[in-house]
N, C-alpha and C. Protein backbone atom coordinates (compact mmCIF):
# COMPACT_ATOMS: atom_id res chain seq x y z
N UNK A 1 19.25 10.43 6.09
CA UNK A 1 18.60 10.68 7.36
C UNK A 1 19.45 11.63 8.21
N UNK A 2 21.02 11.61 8.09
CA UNK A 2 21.58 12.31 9.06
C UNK A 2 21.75 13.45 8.77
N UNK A 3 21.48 13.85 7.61
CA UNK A 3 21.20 15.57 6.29
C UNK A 3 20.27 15.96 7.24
N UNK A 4 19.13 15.27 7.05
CA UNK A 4 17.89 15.64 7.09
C UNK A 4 17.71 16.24 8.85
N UNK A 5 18.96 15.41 9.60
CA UNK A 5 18.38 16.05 11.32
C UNK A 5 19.70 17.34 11.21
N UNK A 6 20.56 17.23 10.44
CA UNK A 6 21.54 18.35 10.71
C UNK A 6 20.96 19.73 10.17
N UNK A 7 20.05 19.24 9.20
CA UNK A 7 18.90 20.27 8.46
C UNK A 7 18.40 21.32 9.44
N UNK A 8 17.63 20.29 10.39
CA UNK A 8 16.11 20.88 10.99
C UNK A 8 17.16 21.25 12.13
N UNK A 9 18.80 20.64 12.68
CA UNK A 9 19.26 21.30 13.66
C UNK A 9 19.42 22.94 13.25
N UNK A 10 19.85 22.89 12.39
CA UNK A 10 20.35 24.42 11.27
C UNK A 10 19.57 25.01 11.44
N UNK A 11 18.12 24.71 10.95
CA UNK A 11 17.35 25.96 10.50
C UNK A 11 16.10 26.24 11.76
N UNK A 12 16.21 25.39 13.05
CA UNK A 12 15.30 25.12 13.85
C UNK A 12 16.34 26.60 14.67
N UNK A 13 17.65 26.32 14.95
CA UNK A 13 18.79 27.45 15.76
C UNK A 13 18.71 28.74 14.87
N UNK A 14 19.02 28.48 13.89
CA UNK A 14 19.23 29.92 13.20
C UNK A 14 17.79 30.38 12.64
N UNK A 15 16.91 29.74 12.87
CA UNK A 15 15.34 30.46 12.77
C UNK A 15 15.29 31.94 12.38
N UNK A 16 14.48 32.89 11.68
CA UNK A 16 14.28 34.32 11.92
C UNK A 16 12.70 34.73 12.02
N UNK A 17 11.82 33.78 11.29
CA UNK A 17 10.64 33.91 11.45
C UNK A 17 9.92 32.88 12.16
N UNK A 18 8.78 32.73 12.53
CA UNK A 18 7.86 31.70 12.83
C UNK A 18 8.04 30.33 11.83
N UNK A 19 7.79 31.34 10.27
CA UNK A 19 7.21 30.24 9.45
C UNK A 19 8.84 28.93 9.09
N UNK A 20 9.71 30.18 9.39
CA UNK A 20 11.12 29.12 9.64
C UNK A 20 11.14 28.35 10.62
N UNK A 21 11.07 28.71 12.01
CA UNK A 21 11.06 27.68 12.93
C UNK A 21 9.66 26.09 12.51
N UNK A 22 8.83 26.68 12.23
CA UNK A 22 7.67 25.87 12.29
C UNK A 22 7.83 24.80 10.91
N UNK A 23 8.59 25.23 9.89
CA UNK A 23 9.10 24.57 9.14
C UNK A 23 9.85 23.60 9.16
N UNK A 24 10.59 24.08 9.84
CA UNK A 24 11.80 22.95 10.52
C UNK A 24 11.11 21.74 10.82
N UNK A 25 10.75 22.37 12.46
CA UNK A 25 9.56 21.63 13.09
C UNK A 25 8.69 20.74 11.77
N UNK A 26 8.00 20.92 10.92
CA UNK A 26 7.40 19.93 10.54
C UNK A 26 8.03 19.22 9.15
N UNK A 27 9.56 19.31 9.05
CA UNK A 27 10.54 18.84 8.31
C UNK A 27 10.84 17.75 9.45
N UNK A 28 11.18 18.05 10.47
CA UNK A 28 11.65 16.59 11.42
C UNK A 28 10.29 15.64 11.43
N UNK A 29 9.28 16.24 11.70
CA UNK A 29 7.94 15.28 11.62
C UNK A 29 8.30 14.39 10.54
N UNK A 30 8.14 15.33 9.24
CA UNK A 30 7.77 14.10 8.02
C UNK A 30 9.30 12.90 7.92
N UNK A 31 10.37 13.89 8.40
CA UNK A 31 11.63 13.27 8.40
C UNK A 31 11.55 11.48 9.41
N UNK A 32 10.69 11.84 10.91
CA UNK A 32 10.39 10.35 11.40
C UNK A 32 9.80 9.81 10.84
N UNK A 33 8.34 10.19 10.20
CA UNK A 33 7.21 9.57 9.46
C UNK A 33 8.10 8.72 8.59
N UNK A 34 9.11 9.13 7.34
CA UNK A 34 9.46 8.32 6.31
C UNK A 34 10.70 7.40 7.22
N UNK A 35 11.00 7.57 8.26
CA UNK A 35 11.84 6.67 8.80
C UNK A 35 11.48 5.75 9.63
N UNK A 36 10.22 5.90 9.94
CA UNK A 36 9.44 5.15 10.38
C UNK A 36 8.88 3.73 9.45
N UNK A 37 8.57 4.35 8.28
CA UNK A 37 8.13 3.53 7.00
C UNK A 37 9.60 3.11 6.75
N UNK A 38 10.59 3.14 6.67
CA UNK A 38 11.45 2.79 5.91
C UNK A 38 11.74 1.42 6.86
N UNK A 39 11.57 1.83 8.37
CA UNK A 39 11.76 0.39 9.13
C UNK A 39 10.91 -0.47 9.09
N UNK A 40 9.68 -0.07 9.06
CA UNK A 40 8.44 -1.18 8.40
C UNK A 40 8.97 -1.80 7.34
N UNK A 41 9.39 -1.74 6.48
CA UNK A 41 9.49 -2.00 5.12
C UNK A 41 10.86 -3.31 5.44
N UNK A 42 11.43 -3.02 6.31
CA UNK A 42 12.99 -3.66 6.20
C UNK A 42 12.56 -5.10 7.32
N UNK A 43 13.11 -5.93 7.31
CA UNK A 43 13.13 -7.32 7.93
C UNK A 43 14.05 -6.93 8.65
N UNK A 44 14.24 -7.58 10.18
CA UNK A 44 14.92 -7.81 11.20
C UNK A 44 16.24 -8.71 11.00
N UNK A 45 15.79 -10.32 9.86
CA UNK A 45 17.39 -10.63 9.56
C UNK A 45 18.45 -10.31 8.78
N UNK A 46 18.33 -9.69 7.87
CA UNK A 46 19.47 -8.92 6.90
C UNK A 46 19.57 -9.63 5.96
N UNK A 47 19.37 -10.90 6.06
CA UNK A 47 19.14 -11.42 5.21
C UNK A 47 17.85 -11.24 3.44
N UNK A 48 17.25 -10.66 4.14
CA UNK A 48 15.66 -10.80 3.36
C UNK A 48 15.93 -9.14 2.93
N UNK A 49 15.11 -8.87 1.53
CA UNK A 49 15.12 -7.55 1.03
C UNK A 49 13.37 -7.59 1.54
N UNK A 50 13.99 -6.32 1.63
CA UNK A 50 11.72 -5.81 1.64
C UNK A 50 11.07 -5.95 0.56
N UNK A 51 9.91 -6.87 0.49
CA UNK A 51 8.87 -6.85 -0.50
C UNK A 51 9.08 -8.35 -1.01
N UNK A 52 10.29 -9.55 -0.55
CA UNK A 52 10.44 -10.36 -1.20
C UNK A 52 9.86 -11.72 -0.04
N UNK A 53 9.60 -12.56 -0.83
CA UNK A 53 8.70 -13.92 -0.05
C UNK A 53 10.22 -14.15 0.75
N UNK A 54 9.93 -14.62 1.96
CA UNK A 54 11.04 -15.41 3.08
C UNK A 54 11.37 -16.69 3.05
N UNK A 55 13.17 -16.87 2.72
CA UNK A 55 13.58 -18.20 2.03
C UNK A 55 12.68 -19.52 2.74
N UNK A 56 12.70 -19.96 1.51
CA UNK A 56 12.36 -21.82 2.19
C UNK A 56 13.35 -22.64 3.45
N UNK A 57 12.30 -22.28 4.56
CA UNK A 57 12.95 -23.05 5.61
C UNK A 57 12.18 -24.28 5.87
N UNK A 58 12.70 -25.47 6.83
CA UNK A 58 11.91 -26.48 7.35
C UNK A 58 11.12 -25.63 9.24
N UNK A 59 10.11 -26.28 9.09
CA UNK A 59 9.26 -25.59 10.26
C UNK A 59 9.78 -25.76 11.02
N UNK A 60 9.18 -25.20 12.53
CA UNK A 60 9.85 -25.56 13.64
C UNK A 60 8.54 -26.46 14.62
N UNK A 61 9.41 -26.99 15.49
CA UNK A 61 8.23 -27.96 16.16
C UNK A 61 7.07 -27.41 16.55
N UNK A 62 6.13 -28.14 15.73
CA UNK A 62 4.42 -27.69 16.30
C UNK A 62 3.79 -27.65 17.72
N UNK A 63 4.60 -28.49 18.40
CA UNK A 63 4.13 -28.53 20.08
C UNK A 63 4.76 -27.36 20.42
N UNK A 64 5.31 -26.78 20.22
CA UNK A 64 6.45 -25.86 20.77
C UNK A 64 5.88 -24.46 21.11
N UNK A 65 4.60 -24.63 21.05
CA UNK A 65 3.71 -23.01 21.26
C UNK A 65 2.46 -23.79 22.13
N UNK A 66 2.29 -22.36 23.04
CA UNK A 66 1.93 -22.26 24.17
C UNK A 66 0.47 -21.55 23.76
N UNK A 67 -0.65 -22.35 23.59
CA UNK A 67 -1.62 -21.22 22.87
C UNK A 67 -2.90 -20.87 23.83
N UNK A 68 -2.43 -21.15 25.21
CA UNK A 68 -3.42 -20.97 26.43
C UNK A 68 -3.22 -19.56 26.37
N UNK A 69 -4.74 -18.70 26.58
CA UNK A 69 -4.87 -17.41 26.87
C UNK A 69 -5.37 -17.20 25.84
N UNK A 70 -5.36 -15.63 25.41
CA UNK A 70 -5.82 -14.99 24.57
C UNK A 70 -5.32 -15.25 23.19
N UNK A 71 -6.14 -14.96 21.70
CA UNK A 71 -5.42 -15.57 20.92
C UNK A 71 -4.81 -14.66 20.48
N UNK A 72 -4.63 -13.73 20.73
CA UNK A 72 -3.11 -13.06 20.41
C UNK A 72 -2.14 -12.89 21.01
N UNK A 73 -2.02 -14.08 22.07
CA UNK A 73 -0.96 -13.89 22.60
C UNK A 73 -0.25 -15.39 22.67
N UNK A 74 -0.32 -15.71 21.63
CA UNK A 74 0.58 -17.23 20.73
C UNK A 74 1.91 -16.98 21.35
N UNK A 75 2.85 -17.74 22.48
CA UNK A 75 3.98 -17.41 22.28
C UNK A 75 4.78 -18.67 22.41
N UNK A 76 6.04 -18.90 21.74
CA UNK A 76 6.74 -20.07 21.39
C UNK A 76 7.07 -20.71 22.75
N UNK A 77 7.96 -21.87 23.20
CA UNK A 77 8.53 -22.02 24.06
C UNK A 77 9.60 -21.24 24.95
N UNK A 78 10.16 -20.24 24.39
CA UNK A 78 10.75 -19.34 25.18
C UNK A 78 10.18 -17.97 25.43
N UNK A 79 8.99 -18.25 25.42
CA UNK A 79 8.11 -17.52 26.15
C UNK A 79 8.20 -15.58 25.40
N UNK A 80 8.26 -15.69 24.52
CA UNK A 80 8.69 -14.53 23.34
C UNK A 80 7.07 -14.49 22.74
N UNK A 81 7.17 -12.99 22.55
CA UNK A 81 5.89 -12.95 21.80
C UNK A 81 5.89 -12.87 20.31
N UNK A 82 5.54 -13.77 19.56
CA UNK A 82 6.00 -13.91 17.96
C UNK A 82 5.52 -12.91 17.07
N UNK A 83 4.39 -12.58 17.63
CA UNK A 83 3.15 -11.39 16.68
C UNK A 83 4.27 -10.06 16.02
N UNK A 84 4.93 -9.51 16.71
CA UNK A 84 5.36 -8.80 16.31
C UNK A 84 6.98 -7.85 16.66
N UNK A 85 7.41 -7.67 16.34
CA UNK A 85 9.20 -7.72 16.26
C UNK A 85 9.48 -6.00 17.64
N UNK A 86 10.64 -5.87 17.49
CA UNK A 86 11.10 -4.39 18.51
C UNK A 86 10.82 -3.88 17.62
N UNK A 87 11.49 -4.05 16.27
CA UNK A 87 12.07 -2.76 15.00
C UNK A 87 10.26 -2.14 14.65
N UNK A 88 9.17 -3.33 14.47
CA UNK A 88 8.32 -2.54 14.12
C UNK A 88 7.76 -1.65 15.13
N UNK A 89 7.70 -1.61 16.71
CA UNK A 89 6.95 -0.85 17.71
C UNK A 89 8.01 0.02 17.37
N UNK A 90 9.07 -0.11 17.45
CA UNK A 90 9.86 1.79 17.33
C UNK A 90 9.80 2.07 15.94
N UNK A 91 9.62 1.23 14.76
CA UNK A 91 8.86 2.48 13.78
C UNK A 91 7.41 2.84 13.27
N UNK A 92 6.82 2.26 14.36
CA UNK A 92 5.38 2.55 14.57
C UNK A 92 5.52 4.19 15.66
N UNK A 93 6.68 3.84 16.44
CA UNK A 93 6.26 4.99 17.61
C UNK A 93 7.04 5.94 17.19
N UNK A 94 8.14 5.51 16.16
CA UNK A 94 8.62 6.99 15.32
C UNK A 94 7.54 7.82 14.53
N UNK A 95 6.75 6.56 13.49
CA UNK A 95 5.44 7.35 12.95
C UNK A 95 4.83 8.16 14.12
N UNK A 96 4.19 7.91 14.83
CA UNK A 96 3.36 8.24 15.59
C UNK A 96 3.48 9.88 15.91
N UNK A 97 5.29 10.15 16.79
CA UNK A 97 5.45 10.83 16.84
C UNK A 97 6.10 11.82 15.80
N UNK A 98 6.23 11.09 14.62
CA UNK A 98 6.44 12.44 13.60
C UNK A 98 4.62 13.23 13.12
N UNK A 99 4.18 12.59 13.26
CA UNK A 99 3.28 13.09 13.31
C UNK A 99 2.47 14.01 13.83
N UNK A 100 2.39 13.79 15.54
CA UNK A 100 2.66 15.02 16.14
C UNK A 100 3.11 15.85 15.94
N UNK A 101 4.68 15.72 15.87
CA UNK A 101 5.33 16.99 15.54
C UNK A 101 4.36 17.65 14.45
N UNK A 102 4.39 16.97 13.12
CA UNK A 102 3.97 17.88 11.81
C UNK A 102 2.48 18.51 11.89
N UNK A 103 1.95 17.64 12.81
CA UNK A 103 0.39 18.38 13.15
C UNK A 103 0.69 19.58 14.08
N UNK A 104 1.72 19.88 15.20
CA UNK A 104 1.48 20.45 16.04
C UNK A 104 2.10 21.89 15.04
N UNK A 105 3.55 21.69 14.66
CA UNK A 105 4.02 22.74 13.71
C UNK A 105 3.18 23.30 12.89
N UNK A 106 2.18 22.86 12.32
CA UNK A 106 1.03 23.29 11.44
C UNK A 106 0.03 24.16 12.16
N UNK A 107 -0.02 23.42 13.42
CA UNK A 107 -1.13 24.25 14.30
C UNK A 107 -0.21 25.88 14.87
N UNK A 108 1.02 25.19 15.16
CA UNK A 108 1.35 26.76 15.72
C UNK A 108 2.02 27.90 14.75
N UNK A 109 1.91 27.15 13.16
CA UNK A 109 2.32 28.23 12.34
C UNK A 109 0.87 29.13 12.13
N UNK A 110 -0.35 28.36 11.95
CA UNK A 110 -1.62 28.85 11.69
C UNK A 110 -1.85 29.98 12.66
N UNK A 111 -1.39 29.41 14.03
CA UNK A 111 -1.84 30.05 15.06
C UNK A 111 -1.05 31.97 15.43
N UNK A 112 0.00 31.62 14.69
CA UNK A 112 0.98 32.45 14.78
C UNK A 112 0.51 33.70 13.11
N UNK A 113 -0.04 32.93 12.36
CA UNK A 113 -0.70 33.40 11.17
C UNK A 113 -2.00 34.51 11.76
N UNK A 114 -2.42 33.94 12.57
CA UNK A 114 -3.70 34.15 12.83
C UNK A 114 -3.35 35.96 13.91
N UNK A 115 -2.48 35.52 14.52
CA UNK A 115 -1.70 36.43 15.50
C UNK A 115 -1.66 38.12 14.61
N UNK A 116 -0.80 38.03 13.75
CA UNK A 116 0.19 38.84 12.86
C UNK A 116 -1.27 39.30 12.19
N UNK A 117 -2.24 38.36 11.73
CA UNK A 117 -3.01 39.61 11.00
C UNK A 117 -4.24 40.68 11.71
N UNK A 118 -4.08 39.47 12.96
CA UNK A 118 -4.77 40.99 14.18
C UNK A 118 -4.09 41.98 14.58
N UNK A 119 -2.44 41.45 14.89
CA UNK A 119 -1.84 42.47 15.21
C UNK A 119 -1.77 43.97 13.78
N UNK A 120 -1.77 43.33 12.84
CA UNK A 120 -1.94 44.29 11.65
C UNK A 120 -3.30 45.10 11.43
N UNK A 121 -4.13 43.87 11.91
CA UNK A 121 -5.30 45.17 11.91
C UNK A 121 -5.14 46.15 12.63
N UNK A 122 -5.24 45.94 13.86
CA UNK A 122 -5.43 46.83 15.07
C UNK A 122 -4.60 48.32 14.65
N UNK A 123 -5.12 49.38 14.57
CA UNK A 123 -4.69 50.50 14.38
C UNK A 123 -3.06 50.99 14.65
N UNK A 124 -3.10 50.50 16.64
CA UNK A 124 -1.85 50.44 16.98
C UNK A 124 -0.86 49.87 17.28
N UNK A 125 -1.74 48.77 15.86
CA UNK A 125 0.06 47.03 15.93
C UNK A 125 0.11 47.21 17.28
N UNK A 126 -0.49 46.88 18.15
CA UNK A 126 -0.63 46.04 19.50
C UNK A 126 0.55 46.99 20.11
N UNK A 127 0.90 47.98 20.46
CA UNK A 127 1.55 48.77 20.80
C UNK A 127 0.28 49.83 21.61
N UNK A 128 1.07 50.38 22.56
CA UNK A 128 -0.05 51.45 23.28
C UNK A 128 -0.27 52.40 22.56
N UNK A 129 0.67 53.15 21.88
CA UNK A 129 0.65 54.37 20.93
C UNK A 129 0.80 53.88 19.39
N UNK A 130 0.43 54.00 18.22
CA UNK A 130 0.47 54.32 17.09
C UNK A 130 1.52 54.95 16.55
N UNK A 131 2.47 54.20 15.72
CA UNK A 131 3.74 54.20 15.35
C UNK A 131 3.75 55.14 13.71
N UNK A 132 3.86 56.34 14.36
CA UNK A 132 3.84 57.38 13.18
C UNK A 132 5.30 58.23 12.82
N UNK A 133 5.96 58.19 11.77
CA UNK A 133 6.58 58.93 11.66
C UNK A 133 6.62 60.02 11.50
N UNK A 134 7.89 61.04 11.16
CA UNK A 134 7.56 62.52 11.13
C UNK A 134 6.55 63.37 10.43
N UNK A 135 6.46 62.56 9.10
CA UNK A 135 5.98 63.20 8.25
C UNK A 135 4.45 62.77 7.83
N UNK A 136 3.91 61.86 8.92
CA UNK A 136 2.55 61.35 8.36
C UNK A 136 1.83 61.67 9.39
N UNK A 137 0.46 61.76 8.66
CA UNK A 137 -0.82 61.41 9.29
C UNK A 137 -0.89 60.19 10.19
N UNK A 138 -1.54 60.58 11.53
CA UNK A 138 -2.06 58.89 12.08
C UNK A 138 -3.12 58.48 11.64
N UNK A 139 -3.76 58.79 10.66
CA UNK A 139 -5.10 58.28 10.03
C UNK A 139 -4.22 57.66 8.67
N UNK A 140 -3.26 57.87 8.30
CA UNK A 140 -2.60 57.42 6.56
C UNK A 140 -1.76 56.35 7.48
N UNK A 141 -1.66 56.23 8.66
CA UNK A 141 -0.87 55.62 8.67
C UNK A 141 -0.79 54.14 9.02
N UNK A 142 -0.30 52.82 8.10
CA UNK A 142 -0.84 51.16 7.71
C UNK A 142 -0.11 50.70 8.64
């Protein structure tokens, strides 16, 4: 993970084209996306590997939840909401926003795509005058 941000620091600064910067840009996207999943995947006690059933414990007291209100909002005696942990909302909101990123980088490489081949049409590459050298025609000239 720490390759991967010294990466997109590298090549996001030393950029030369669009399709470099925008690359970068949607290298950090996919870079949260899989770090996002990787915290989904992992348990909060350190104990437990991802993907494996959670050791045999004895329960905890059944009176001990508070189940007035809405039913998703079950919460124990210390008034904690059980449904769901910190680690997963920040790698839900890492997904979220790598995503952005990789959608938006996509949109402004297209957009920047889209740029370059009008500017190429246009006779005078978006310049007031038509960029001819000594020896050519302005009609020969691409």
């Amino acid at each position: 993970m720490s390759f991967q941000l010294v990466g997109f620091l590298l090549t996001y600064l030393l950029h030369t084209t669009h399709a470099a910067k925008n690359g970068s840009r949607a290298g950090l996207g996919i870079t949260l996306v899989q770090f996002g999943f990787m915290m989904v995947g992992r348990k909060g006690d350190g104990d437990e590997t991802a993907g494996s059933p959670p050791p045999e414990t004895s329960p905890g007291d059944p009176n001990a939840y508070n189940f007035q209100g809405a039913p998703d909002s079950v919460t124990d005696s210390a008034g904690t909401n059980s449904n769901m942990g910190r680690n997963e909302w920040l790698s839900y909101i890492l997904m979220v926003v790598g995503w952005f990123i990789l959608i938006r980088a996509v949109g402004d490489f297209w957009r920047a795509r889209r740029t370059e081949q009008l500017v190429l049409a246009s006779p005078d590459r978006g310049l007031g005058v038509a960029v001819v050298a000594e020896d050519e025609q302005p009609e020969r000239v691409v």
